[in-house]
Protein backbone atom coordinates (compact mmCIF):
# COMPACT_ATOMS: atom_id res chain seq x y z
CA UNK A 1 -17.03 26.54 -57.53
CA UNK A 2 -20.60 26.83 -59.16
CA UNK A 3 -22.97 29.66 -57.54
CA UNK A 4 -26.36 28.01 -56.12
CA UNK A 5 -28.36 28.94 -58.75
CA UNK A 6 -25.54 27.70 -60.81
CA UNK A 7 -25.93 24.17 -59.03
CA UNK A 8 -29.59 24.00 -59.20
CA UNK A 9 -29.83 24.39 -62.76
CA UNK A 10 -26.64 21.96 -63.34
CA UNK A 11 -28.30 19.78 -61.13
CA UNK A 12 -31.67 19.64 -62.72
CA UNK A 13 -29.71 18.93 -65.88
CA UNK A 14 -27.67 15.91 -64.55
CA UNK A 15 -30.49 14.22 -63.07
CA UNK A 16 -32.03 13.52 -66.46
CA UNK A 17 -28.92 11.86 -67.48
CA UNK A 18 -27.11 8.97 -67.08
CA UNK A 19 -23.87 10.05 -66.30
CA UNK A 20 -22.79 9.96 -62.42
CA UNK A 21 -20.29 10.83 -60.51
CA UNK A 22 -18.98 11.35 -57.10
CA UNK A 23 -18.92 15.10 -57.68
CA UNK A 24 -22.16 14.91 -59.91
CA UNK A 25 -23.94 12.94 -56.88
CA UNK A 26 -22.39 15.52 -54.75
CA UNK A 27 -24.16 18.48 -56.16
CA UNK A 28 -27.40 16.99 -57.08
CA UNK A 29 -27.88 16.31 -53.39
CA UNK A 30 -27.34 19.92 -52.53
CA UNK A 31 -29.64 20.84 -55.37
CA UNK A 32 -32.16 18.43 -53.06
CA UNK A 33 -31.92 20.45 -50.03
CA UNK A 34 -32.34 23.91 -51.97
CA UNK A 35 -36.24 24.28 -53.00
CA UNK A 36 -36.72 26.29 -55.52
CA UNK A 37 -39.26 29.12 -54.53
CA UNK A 38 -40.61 30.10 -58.05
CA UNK A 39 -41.68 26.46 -58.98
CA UNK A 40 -45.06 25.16 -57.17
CA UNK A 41 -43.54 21.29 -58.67
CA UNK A 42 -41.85 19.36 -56.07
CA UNK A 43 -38.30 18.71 -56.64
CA UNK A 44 -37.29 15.05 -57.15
CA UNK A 45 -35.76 13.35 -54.16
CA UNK A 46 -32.58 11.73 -54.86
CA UNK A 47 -30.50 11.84 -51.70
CA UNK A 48 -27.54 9.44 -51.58
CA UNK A 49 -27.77 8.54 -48.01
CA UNK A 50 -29.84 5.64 -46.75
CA UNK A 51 -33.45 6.69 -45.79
CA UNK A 52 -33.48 6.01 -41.66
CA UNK A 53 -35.93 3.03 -40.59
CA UNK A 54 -39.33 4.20 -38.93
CA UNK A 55 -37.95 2.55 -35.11
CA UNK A 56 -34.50 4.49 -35.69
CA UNK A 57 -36.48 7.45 -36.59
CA UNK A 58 -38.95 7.45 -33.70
CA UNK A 59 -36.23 7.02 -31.15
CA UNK A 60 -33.19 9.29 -32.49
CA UNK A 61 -34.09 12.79 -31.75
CA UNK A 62 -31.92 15.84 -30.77
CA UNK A 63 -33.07 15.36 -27.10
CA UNK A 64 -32.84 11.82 -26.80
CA UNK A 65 -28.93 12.58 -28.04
CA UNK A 66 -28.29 15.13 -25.54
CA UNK A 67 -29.78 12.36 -22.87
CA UNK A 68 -27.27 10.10 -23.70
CA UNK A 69 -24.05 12.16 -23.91
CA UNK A 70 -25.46 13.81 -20.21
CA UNK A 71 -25.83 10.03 -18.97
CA UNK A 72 -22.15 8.95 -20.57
CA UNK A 73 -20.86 12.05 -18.88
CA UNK A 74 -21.87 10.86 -15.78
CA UNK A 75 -21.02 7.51 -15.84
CA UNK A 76 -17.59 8.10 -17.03
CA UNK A 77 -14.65 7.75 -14.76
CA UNK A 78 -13.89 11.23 -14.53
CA UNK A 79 -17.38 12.75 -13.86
CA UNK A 80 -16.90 10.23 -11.21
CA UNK A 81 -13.54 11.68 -9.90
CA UNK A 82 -14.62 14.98 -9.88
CA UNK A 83 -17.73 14.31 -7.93
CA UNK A 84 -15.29 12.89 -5.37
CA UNK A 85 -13.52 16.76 -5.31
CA UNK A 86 -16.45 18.31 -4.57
CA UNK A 87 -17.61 16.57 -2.25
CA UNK A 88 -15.51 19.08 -0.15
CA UNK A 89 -13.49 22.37 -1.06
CA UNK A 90 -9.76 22.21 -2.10
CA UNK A 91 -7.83 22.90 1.03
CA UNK A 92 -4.97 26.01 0.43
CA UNK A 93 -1.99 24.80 1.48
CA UNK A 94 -0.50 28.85 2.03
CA UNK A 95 -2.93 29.03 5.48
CA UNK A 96 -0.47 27.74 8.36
CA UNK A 97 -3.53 26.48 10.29
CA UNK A 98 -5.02 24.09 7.28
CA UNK A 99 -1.19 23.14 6.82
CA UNK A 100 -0.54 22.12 10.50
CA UNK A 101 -4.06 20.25 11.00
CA UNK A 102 -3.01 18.25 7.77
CA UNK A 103 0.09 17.53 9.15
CA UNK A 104 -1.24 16.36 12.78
CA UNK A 105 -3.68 14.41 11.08
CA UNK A 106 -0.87 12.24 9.27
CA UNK A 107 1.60 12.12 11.84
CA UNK A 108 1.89 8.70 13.54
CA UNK A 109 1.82 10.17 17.01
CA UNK A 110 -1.47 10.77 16.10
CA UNK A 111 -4.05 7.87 17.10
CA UNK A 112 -6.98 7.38 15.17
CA UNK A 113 -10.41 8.01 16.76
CA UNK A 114 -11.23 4.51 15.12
CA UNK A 115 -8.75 1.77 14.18
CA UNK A 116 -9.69 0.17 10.89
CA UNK A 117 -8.56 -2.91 9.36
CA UNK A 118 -7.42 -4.84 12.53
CA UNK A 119 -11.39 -5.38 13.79
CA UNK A 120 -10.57 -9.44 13.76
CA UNK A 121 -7.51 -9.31 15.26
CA UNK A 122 -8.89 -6.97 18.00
CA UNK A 123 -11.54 -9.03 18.76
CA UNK A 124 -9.61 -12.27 19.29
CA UNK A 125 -7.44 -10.34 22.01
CA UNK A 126 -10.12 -9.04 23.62
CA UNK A 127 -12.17 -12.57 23.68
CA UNK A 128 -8.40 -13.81 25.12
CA UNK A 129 -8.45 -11.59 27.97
CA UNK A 130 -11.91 -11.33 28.99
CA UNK A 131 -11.82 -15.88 29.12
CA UNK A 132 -8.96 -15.25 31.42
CA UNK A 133 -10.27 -12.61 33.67
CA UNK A 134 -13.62 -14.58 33.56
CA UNK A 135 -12.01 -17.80 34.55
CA UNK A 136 -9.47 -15.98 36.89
CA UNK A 137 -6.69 -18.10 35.26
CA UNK A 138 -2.81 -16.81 34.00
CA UNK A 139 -2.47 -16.94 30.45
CA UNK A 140 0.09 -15.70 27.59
CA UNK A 141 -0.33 -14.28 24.54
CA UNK A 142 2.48 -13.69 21.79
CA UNK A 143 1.27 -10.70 18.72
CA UNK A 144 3.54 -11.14 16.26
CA UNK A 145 3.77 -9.03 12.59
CA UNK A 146 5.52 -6.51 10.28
CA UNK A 147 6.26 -3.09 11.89
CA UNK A 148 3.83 -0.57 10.74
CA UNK A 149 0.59 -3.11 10.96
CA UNK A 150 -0.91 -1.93 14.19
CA UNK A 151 0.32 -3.73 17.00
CA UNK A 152 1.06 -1.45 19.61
CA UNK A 153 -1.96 0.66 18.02
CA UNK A 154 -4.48 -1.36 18.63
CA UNK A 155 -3.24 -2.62 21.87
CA UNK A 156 -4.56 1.02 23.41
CA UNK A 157 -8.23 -0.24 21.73
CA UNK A 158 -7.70 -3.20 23.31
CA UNK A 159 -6.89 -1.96 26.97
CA UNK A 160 -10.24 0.49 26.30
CA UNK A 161 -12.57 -1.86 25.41
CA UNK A 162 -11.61 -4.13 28.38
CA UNK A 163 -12.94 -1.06 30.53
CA UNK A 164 -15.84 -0.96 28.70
CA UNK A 165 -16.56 -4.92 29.51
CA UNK A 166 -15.61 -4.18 32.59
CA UNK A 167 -17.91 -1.68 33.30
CA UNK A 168 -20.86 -2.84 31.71
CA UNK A 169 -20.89 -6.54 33.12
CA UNK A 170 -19.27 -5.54 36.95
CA UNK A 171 -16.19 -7.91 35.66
CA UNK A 172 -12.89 -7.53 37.63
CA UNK A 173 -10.44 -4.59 36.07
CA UNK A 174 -7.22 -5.75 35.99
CA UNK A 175 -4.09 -3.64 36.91
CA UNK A 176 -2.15 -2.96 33.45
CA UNK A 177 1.43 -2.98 33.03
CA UNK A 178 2.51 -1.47 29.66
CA UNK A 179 5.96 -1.95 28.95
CA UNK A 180 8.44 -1.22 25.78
CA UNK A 181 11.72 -3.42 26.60
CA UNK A 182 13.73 -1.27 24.75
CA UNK A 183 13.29 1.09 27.80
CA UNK A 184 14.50 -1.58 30.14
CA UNK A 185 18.50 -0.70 31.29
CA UNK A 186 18.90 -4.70 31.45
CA UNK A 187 16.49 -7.86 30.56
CA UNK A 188 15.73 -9.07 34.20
CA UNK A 189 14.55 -5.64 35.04
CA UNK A 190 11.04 -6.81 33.79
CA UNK A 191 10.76 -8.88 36.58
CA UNK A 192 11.44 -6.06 39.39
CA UNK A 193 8.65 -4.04 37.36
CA UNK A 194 5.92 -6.57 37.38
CA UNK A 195 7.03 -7.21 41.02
CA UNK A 196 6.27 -3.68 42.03
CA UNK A 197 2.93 -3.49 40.29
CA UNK A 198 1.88 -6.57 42.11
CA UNK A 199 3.66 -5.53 45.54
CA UNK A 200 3.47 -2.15 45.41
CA UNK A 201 4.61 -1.58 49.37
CA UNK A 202 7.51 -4.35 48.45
CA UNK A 203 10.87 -3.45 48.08
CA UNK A 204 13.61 -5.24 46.01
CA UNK A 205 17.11 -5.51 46.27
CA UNK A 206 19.21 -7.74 43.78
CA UNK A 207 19.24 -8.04 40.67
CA UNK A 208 17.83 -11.81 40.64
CA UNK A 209 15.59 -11.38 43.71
CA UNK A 210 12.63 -10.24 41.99
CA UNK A 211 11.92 -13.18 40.30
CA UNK A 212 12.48 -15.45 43.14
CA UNK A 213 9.73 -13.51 44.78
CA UNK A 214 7.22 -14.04 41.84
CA UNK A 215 8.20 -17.15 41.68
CA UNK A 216 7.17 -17.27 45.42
CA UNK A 217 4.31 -15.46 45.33
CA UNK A 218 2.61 -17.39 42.78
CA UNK A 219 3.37 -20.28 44.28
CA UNK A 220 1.01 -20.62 46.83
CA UNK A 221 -2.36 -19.52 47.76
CA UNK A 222 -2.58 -15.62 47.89
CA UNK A 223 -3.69 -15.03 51.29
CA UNK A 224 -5.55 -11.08 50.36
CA UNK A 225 -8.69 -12.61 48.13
CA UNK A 226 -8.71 -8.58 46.68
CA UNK A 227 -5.25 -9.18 45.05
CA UNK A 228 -5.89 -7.75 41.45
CA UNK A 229 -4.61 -9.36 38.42
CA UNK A 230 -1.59 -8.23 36.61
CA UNK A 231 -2.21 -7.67 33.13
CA UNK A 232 1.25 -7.10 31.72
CA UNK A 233 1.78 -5.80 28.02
CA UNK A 234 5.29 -6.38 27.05
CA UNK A 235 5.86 -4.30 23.67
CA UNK A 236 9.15 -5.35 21.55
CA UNK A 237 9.40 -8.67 23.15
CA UNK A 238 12.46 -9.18 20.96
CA UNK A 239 15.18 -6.75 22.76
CA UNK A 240 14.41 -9.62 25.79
CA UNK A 241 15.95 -12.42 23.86
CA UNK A 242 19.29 -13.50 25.10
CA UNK A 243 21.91 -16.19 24.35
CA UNK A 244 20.50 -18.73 26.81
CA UNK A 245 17.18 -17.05 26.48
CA UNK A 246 16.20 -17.79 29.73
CA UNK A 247 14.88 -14.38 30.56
CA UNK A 248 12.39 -15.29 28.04
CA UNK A 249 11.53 -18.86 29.45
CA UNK A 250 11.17 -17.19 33.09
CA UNK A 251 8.81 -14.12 32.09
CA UNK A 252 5.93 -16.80 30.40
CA UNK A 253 7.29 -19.48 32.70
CA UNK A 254 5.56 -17.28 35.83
CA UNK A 255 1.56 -17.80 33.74
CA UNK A 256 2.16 -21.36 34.70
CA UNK A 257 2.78 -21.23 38.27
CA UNK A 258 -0.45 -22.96 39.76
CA UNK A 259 -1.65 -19.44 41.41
CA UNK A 260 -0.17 -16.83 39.06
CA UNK A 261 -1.74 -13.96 38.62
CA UNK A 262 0.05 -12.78 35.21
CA UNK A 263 -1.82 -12.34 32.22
CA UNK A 264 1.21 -11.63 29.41
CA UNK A 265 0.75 -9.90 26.19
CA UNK A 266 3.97 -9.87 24.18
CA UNK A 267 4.40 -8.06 20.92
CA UNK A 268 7.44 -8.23 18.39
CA UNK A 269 7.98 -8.25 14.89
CA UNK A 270 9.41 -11.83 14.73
CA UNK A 271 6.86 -14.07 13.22
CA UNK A 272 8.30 -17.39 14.38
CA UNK A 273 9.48 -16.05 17.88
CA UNK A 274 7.84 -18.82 19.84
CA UNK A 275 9.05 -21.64 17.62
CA UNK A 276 12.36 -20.56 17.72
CA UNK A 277 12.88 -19.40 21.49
CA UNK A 278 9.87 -20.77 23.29
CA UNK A 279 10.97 -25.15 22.81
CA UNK A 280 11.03 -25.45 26.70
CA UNK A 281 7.67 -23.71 26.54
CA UNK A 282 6.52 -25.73 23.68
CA UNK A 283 7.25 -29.13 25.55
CA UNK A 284 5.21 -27.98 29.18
CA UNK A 285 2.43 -27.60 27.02
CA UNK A 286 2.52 -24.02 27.75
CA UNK A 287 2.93 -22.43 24.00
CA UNK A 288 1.66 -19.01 23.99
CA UNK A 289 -1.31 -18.08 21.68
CA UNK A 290 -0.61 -16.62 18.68
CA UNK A 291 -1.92 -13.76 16.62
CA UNK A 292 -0.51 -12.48 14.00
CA UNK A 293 -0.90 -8.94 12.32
CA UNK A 294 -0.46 -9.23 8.15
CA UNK A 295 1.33 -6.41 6.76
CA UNK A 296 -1.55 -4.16 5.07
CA UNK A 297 -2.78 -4.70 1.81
CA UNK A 298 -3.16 -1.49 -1.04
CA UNK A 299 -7.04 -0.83 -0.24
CA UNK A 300 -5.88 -1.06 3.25
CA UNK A 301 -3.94 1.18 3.49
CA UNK A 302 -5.80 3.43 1.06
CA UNK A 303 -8.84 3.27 3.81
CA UNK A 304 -6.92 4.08 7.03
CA UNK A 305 -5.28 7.28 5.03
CA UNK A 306 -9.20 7.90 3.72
CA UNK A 307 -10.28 7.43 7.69
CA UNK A 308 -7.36 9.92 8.65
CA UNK A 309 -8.25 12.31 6.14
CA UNK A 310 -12.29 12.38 6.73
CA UNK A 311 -12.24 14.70 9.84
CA UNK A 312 -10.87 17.09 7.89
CA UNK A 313 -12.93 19.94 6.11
CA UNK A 314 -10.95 19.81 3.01
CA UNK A 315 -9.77 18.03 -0.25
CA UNK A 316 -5.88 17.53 -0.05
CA UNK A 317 -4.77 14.66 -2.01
CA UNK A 318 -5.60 13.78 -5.53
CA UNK A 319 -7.47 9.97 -5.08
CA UNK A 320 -4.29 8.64 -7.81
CA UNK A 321 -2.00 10.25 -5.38
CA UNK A 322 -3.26 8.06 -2.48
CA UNK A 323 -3.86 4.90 -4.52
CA UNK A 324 0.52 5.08 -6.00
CA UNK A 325 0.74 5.54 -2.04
CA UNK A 326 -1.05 3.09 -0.94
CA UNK A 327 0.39 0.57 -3.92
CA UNK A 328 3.91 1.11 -3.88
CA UNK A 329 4.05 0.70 0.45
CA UNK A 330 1.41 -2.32 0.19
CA UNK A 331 4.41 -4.03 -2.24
CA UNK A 332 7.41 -2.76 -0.51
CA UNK A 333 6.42 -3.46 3.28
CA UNK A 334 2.58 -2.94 3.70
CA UNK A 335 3.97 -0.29 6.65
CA UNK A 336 1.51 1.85 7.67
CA UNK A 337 3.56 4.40 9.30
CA UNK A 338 6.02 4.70 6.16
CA UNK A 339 2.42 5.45 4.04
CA UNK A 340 2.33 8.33 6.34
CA UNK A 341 5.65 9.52 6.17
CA UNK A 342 5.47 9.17 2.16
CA UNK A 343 2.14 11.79 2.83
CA UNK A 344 3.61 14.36 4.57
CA UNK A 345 6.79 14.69 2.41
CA UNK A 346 4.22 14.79 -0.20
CA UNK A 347 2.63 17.53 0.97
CA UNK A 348 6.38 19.23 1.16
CA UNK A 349 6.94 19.04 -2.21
CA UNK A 350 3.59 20.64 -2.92
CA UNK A 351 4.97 23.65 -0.10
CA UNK A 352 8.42 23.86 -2.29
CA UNK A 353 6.63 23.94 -5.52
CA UNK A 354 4.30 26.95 -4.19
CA UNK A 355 7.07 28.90 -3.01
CA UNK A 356 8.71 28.60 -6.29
CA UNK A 357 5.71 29.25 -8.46
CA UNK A 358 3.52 31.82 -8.71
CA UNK A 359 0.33 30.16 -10.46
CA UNK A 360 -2.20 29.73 -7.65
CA UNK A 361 -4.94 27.71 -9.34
CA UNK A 362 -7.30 25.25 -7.10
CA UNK A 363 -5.50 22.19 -9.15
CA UNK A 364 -2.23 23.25 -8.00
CA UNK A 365 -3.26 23.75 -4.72
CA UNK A 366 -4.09 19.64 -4.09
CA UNK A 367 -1.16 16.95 -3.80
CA UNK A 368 -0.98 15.40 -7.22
CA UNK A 369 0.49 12.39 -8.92
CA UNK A 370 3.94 14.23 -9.45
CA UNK A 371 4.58 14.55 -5.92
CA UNK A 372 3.84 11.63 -4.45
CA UNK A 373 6.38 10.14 -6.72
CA UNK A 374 9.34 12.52 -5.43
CA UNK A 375 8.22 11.56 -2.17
CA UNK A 376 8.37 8.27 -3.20
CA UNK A 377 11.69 8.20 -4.76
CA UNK A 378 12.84 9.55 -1.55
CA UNK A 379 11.44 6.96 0.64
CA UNK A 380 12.36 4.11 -1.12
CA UNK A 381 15.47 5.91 -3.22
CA UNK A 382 18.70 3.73 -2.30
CA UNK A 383 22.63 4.06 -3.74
CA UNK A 384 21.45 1.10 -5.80
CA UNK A 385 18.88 2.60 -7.64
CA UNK A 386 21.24 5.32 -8.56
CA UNK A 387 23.42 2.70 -10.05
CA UNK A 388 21.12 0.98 -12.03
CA UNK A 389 19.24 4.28 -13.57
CA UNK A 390 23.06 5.23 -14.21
CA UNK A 391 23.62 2.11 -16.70
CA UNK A 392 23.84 1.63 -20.12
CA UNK A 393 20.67 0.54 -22.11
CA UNK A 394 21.81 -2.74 -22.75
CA UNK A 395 23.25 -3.44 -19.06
CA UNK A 396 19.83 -2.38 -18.02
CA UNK A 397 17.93 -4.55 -20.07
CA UNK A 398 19.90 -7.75 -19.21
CA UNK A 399 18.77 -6.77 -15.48
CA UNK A 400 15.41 -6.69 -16.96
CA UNK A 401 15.78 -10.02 -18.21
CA UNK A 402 16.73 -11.67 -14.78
CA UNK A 403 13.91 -10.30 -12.88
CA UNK A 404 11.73 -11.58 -15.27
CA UNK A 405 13.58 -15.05 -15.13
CA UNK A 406 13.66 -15.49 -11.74
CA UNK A 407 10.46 -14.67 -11.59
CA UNK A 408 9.81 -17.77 -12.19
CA UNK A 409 11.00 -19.36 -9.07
CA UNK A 410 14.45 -19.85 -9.70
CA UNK A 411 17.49 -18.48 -7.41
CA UNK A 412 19.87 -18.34 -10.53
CA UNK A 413 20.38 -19.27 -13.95
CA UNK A 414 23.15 -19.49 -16.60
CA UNK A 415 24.61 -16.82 -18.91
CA UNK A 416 23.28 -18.93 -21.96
CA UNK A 417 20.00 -18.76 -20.77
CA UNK A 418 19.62 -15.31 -19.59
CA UNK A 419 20.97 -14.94 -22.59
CA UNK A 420 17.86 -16.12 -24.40
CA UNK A 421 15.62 -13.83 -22.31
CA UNK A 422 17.42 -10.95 -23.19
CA UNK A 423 17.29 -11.60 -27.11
CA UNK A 424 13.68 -12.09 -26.70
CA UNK A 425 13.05 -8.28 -24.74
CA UNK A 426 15.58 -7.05 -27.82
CA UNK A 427 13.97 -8.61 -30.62
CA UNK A 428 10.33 -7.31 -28.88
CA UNK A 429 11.61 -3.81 -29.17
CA UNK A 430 13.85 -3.95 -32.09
CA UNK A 431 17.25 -3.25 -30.51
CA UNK A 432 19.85 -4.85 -31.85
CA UNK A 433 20.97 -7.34 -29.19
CA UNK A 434 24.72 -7.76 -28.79
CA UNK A 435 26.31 -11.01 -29.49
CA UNK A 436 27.41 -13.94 -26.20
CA UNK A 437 30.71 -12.68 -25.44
CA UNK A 438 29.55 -9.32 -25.13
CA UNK A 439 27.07 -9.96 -22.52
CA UNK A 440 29.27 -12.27 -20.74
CA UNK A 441 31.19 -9.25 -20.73
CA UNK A 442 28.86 -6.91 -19.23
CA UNK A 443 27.58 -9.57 -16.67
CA UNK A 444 31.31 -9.16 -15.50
CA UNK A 445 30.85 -5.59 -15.53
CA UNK A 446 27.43 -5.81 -12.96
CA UNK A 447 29.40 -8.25 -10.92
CA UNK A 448 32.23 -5.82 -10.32
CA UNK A 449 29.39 -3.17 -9.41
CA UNK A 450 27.62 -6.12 -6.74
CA UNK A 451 24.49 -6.35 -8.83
CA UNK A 452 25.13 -9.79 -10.23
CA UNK A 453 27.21 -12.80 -8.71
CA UNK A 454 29.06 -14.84 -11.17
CA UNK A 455 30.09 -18.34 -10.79
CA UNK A 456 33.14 -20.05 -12.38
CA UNK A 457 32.87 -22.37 -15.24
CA UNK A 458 35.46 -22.98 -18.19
CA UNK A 459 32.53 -22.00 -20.93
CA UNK A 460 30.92 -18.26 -20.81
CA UNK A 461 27.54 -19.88 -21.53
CA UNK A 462 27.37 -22.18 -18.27
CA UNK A 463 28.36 -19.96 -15.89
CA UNK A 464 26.05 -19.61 -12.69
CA UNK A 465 24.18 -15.45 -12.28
CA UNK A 466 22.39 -14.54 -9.37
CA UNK A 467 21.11 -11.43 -8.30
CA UNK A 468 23.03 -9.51 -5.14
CA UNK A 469 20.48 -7.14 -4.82
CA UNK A 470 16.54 -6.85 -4.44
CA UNK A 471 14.42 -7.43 -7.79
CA UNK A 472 12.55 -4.21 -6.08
CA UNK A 473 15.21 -1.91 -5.94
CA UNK A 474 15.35 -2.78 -10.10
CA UNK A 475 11.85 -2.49 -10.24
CA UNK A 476 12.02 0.84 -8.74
CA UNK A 477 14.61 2.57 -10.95
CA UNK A 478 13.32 0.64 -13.59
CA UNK A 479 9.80 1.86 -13.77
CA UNK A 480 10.54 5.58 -15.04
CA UNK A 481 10.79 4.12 -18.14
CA UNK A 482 7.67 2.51 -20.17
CA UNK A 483 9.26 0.03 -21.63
CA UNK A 484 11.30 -1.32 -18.77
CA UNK A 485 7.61 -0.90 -16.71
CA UNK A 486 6.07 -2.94 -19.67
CA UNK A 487 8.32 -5.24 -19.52
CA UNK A 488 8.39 -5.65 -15.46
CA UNK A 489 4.58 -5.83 -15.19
């Protein structure tokens, strides 16, 4: 390697020449930068980069540079992120008082100071109740929905905000009767409970008598103008359903008696409850209104465990910790209080994985990806799972290949034709794919182990598959592995 003044002086040489080369070029351009202190001549310019425009110039500067990488920096998804963990200190999970709030906070005991995500189904019960009381008329009312979607929950709002009319406008207050039937000893013994909330002084003897006496006593005129009326909440309406279902077709049969008093809220989980149990109902003309709770949706549920969390002084989960919450319960049920179980064995695995370590650094300190997946796999794991993650590759791709094809809308297929999904996921990842016979073979092998359900036909090819268990459950053992998620997306 030449010394400088060794390159200068080569330099000067090769410039007045005609030879080039990329080494040549090389050196004369570091001859360029080096002036020469002895010599008052300016050295000749002959730089091998392009000379910058005048705008490009003007605009790029060392400042304006650092400018845009701050600006990048803040725009970019992780500034972003750890703006959000700032916002308040990382909690430390070793302080039993920290640990316990976070744990009260989650529980589903606990009731929200505000109910979120069930504002237009609140408000349609309340405008129910408040035309009724108004109008001093009997009414019904059926709530149906998936358990976990705020039912019962926002029944208590409900009942509050009724006080609240009540108080404000002078309206009549009506006397609540909150009952869960699966408290009841026996299905008639709603009646005798609704009889002694009407009639307190009243005593009943029988088993049948106390619906006689409603039936009586809304029957004719009341003669006490002060009698109140009975707003009765009847919470899993479903453990009231019997073979001839006429406890049922009594309780709303008493809001049409010409001067009931009954004002009946029922809440189950069975969507279609009134169609299939209420036909007698249906034909009086006396159908029940219906509203019905959805099961919660991922930014749902991601809001009401955000609302939970806010009173809280502290930082506890990592946001992707929520949001694989909040996604895999929105898919699976949309339950809100299995979100909150999943968070609190969460925060258990963080408690084991402390008391095993001895690293004690603010990350470690916050629930993370990692364990909101055990918690997960816990929640959701089933024997099935363990089955299918317990497979051969190729038994485990040919599952891949019927979710994907019945997908599609179909209930089952052929062997020939899942066949020609499974070639395709094969060829897509170069594995060799076996040949017919040998996949006929193993679909005999998943039917044995209930996963698939084979039908009978003299050729392997045209035989009838159909899934015994929950494209889910595959899904979920699946998805540990990218290219089984890749494929299942």
């Amino acid at each position: 390697m030449p010394s400088i003044a060794g390159a200068r002086s080569s330099a000067m040489s090769i410039v007045g020449g005609d030879v080039s080369s990329p080494q040549k070029r090389r050196l004369r351009s570091n001859s360029d930068l080096i002036e020469d202190p002895g010599s008052n001549t300016p050295s000749k310019t002959c730089s091998p980069l392009k000379s910058k425009s005048p705008r490009r110039c003007v605009n790029d500067s060392p400042n304006r540079s650092r400018a845009n990488v701050e600006t990048k920096v803040k725009n970019s998804p992780k500034k972003k992120l750890l703006d959000s963990f700032l916002d308040k200190p990382i909690w430390s999970p070793t302080d039993s008082e920290q640990l316990s709030a976070v744990k009260e906070a989650l529980h589903v005991s606990t009731a929200p100071s505000v109910i979120v995500c069930r504002e237009d189904e609140q408000k349609r019960i309340v405008e129910f109740c408040r035309q009724s009381l108004e109008q001093e008329k009997a009414g019904s009312l059926y709530i149906c929905g998936c358990p976990g979607t705020g039912k019962s929950l926002s029944m208590e709002n409900v009942k509050g905000r009724l006080a609240v009319w009540a108080k404000e406008t002078g309206g009549q207050v009506p006397d609540i009767l909150a009952i869960n039937c699966t408290s009841l000893s026996s299905t008639s013994e709603i009646f005798n409970k609704i009889l002694e909330k009407g009639k307190p002084n009243k005593k009943v003897n029988g088993r049948s008598a106390p619906l006689r006496q409603l039936q009586q006593l809304y029957s004719q005129k009341q003669r006490s103008p002060d009698t109140k009326t009975i707003l009765v909440i009847a919470d899993e309406l479903d453990y009231l359903i019997t073979k001839d279902r006429v406890v049922l077709h009594d309780l709303f049969m008493l809001t049409t008696l010409p001067f009931s008093k009954v004002i009946l809220i029922g809440i189950a989980n069975a969507i279609d409850l009134a169609d299939r149990f209420l036909p007698k109902l249906q034909s009086l003309n006396c159908k029940p209104m219906v509203v019905s709770f959805r099961a919660y949706s991922m930014e749902q549920i991601i809001i009401i465990l955000k609302q939970r969390l806010m009173a809280l002084p502290y930082t506890v989960f990592q946001p992707q910790a929520l949001e694989l919450c909040a996604r895999k319960v929105a898919a699976a049920s949309g339950d809100m209080r299995k979100a909150l179980g999943i968070c609190r064995g969460a925060i258990e695995m963080l408690e084991t994985e402390l008391r095993e370590s001895t690293c004690t650094s603010i990350l470690t300190s916050m629930v993370r990806v990692d364990h909101m997946a055990i918690a997960l796999s816990r929640a959701y794991k089933s024997p099935i799972v363990d089955t299918i993650q317990s497979l051969p590759q190729h038994q485990q791709i040919v599952l891949c290949s019927a979710v994907k094809l019945f997908r599609k809308g179909k209930k089952d297929t052929t062997i020939g034709e899942l066949n020609k999904f499974y070639i395709d996921i094969c060829k897509s990842t170069l594995i060799p794919p076996v040949g017919i016979m040998e996949l006929s073979c193993m679909c005999r092998v998943l039917g044995d182990q209930g996963i698939l359900k084979l039908g009978q036909s003299r050729d392997d090819k045209l035989r009838r598959v159909t899934l015994q268990v929950d494209e889910a459950d595959i899904s979920f053992a699946l998805q540990g592995i990218r290219f089984f998620r890749n494929c299942l997306q």
